[in-house]
C-alpha atoms as a PDB file:
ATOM      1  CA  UNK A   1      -1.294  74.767 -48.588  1.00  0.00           C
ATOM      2  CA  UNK A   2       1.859  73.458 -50.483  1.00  0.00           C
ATOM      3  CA  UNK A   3       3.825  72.986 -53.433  1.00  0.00           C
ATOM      4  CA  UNK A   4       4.003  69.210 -53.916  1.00  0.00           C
ATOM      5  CA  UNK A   5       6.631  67.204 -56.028  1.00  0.00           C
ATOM      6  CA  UNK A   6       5.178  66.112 -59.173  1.00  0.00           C
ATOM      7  CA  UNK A   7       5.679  62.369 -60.694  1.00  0.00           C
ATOM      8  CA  UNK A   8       7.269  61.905 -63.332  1.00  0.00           C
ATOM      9  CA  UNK A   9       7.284  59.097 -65.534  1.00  0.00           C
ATOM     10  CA  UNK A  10       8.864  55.607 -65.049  1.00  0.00           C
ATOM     11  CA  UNK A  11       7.340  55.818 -61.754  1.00  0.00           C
ATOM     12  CA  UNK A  12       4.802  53.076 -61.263  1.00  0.00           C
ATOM     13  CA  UNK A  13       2.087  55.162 -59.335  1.00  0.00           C
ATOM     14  CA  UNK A  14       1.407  56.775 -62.640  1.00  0.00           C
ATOM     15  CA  UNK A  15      -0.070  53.749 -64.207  1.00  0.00           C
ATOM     16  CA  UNK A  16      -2.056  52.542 -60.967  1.00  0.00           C
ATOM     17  CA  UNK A  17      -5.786  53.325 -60.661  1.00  0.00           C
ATOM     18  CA  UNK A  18      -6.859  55.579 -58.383  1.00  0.00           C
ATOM     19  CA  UNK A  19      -9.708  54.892 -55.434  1.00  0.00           C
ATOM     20  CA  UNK A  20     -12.966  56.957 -55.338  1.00  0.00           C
ATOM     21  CA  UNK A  21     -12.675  59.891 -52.174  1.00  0.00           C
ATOM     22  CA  UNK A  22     -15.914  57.426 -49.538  1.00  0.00           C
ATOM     23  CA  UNK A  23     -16.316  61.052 -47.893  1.00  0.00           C
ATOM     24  CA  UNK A  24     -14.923  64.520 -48.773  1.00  0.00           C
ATOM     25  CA  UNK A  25     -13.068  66.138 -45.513  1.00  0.00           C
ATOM     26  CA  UNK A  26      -9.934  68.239 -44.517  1.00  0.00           C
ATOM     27  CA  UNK A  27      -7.361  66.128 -45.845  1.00  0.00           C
ATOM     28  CA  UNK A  28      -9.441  66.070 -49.200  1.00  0.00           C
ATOM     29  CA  UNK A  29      -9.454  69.517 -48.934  1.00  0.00           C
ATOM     30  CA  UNK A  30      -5.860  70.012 -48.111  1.00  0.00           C
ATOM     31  CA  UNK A  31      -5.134  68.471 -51.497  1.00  0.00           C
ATOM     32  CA  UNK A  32      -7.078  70.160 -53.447  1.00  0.00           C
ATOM     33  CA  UNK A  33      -5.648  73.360 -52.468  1.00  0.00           C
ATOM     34  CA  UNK A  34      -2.323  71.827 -52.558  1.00  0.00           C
ATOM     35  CA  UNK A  35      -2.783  70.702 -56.645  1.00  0.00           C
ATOM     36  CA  UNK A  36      -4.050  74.328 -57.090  1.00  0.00           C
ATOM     37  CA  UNK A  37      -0.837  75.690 -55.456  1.00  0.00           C
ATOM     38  CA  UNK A  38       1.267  73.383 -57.546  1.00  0.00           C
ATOM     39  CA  UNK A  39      -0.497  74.156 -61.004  1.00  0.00           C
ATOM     40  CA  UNK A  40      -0.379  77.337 -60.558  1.00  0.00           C
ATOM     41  CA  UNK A  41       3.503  77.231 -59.304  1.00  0.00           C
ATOM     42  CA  UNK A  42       4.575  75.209 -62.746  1.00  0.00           C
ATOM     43  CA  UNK A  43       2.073  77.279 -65.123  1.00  0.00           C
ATOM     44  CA  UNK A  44      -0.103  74.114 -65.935  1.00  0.00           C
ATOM     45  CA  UNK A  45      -3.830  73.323 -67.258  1.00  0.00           C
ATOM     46  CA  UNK A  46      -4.347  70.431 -65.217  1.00  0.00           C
ATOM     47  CA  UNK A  47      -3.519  68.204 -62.260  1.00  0.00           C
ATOM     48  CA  UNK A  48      -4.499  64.359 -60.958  1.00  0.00           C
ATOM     49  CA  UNK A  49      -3.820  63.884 -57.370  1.00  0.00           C
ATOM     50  CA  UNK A  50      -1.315  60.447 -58.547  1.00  0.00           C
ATOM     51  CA  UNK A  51       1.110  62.893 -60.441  1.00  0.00           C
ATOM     52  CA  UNK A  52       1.176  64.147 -56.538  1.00  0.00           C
ATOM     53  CA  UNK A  53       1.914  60.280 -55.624  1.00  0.00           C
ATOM     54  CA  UNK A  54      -2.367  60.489 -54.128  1.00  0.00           C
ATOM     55  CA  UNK A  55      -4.138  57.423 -55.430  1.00  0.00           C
ATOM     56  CA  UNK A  56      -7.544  59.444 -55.067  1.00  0.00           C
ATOM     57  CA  UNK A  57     -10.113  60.461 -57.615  1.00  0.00           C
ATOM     58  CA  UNK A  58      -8.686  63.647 -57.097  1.00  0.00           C
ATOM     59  CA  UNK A  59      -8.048  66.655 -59.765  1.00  0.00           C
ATOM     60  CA  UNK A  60      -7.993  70.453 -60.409  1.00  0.00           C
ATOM     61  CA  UNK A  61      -8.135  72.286 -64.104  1.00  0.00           C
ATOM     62  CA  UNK A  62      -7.795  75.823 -64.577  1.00  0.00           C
ATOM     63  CA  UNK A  63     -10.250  77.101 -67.321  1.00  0.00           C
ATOM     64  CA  UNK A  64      -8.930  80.707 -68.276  1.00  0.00           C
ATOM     65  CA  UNK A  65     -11.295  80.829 -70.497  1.00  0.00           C
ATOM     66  CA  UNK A  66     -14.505  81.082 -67.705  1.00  0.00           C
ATOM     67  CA  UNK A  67     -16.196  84.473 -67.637  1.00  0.00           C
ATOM     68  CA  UNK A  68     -16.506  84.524 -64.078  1.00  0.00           C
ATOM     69  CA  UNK A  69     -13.361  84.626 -62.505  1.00  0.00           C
ATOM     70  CA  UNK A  70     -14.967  82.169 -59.564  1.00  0.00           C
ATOM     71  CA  UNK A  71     -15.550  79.540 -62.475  1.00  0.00           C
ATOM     72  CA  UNK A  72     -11.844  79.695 -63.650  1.00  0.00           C
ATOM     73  CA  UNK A  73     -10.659  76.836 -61.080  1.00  0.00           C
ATOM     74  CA  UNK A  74     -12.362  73.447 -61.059  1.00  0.00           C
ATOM     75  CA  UNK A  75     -12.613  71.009 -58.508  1.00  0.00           C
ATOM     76  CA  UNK A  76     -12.922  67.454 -59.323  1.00  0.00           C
ATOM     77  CA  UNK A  77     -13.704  64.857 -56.577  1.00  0.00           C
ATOM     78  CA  UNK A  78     -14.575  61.404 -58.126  1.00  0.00           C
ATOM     79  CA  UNK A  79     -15.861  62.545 -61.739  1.00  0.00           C
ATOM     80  CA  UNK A  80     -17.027  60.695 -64.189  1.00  0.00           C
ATOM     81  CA  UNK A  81     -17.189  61.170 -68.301  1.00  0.00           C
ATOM     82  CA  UNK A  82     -20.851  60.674 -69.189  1.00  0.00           C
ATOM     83  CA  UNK A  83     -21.250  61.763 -72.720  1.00  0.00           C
ATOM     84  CA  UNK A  84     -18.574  62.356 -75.261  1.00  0.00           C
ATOM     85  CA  UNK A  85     -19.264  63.771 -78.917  1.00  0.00           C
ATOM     86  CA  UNK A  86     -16.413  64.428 -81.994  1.00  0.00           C
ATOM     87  CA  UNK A  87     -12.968  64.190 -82.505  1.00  0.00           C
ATOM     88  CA  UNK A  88      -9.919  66.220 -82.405  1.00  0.00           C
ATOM     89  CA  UNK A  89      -6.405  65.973 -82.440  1.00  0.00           C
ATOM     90  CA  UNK A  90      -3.976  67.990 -81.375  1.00  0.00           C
ATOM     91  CA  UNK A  91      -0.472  68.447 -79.713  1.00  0.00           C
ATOM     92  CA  UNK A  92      -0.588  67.597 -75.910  1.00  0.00           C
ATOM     93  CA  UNK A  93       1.807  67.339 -73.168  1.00  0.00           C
ATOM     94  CA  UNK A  94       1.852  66.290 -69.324  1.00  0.00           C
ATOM     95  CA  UNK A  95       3.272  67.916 -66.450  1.00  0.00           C
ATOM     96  CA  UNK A  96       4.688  63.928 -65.187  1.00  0.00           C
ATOM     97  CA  UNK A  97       6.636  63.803 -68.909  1.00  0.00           C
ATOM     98  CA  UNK A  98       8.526  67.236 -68.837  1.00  0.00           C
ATOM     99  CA  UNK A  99       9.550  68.084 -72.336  1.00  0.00           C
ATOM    100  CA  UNK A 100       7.523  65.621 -74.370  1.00  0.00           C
ATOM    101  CA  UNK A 101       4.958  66.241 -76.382  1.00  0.00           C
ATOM    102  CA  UNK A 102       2.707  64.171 -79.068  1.00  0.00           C
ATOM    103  CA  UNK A 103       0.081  64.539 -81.234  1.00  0.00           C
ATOM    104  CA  UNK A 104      -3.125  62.903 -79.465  1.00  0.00           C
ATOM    105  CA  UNK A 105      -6.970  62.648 -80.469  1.00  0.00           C
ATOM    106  CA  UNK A 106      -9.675  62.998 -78.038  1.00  0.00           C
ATOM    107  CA  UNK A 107     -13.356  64.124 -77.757  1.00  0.00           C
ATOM    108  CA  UNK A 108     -14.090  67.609 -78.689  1.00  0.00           C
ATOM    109  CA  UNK A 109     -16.665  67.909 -76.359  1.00  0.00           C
ATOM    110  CA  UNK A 110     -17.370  65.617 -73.138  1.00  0.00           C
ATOM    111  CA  UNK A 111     -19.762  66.007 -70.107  1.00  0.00           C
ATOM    112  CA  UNK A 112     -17.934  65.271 -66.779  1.00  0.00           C
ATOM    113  CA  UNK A 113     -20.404  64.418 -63.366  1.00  0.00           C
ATOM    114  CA  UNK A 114     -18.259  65.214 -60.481  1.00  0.00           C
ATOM    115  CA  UNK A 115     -18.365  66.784 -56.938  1.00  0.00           C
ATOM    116  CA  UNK A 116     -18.014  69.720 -55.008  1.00  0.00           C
ATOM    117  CA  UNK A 117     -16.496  70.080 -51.797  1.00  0.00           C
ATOM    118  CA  UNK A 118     -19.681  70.342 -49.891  1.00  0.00           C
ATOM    119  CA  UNK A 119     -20.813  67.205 -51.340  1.00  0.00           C
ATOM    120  CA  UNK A 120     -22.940  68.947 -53.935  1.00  0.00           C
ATOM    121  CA  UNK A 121     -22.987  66.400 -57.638  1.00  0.00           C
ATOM    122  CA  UNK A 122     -22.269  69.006 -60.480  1.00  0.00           C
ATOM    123  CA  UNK A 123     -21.795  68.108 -64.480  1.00  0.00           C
ATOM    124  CA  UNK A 124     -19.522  70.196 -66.368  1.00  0.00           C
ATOM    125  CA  UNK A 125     -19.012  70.429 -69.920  1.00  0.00           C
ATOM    126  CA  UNK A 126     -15.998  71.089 -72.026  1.00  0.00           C
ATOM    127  CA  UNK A 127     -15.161  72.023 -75.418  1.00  0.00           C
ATOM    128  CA  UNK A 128     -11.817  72.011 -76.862  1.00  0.00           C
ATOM    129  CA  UNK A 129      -8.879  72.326 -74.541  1.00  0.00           C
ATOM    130  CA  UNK A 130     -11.455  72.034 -71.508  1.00  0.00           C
ATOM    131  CA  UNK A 131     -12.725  68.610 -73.055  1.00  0.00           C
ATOM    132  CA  UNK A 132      -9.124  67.495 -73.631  1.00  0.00           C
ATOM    133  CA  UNK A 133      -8.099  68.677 -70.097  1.00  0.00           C
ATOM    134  CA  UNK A 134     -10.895  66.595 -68.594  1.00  0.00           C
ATOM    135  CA  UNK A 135     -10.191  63.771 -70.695  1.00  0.00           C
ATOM    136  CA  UNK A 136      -6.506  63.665 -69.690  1.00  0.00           C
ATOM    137  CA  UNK A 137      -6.684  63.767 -66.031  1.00  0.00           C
ATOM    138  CA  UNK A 138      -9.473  61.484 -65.771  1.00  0.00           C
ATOM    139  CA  UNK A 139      -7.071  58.987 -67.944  1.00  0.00           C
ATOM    140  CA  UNK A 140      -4.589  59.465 -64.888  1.00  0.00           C
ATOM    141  CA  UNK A 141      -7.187  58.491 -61.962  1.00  0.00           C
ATOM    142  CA  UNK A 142      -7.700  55.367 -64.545  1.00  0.00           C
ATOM    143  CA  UNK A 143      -3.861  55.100 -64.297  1.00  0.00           C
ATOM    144  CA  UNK A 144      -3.356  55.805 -68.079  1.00  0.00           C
ATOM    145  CA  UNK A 145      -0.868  58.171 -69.293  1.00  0.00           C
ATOM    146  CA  UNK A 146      -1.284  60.816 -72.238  1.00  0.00           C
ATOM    147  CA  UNK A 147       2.001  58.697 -73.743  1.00  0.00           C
ATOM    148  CA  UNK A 148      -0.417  55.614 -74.656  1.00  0.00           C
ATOM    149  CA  UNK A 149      -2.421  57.589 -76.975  1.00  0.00           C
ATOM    150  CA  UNK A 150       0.154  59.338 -78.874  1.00  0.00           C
ATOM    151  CA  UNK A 151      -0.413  58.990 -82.147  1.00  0.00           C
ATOM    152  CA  UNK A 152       2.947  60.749 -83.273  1.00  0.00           C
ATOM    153  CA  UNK A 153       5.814  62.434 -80.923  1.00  0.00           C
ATOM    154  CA  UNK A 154       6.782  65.533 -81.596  1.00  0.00           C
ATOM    155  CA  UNK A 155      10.168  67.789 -80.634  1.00  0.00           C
ATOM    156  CA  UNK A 156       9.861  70.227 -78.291  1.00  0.00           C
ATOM    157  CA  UNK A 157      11.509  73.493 -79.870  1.00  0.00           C
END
């Protein structure tokens, strides 16, 4: 396990799409604990495997607000939105654009399909920051960054 160096933007991965993981194994593995090592070593919500310079459907959130401590880091490997409901918009920043921060609208709630490491298909749902965290770092593996939906930039103070 590692701490990897983030991309930030103006790099070119960032807006490339990312391919699907044909067969979960070690090196899948490998970075999955690596993006957990590296959220958790910058204090984030979420990470994409391309903001590692990975062009895999790749990702990790951490949900602090789970019940279950075991539920409080998810896994993504090749997930998919499949229902979205509502609107809200709030402030929201990215871990590739240190120090900016803008005023974006997304689903309130959204139902991801995704899967485990064993090969297992699971469907999450979010609410709030959850939906807005899944939302985001599924926009990187589409090679869209939080920037293009900024509705209004705001100063970090």
């Amino acid at each position: 396990m590692a701490i990897r160096t983030i991309v930030k933007d103006g790099d070119d991965v960032l807006l490339k799409r990312s391919k699907p993981v044909q067969v979960p194994n070690d090196k899948v593995f490998e970075l999955l604990d690596d993006l957990k090592d590296t959220l958790r070593h910058v204090n984030g919500v979420g990470l994409a495997a391309v903001q590692v310079g990975v062009l895999r459907r790749v990702a990790v959130i951490f949900n602090d607000e789970a019940r279950n401590p075991k539920d409080r880091v998810i896994e993504l490997i090749n997930p998919e939105i499949i229902s979205r409901d509502g609107e809200q918009t709030e402030l929201e920043g990215c871990l590739s654009f240190p120090g900016k921060y803008g005023e974006v609208t997304r689903s309130t709630t959204v139902k991801v399909k995704s899967f485990t490491r064993d090969g297992r298909q699971v469907t999450y749902e979010g609410e709030g920051l959850m939906a807005r965290a899944f939302c985001h770092e599924i926009d990187h593996m589409d090679g869209i960054v939080f920037g293009q939906h900024v509705k209004k930039w705001v100063d970090a103070q």
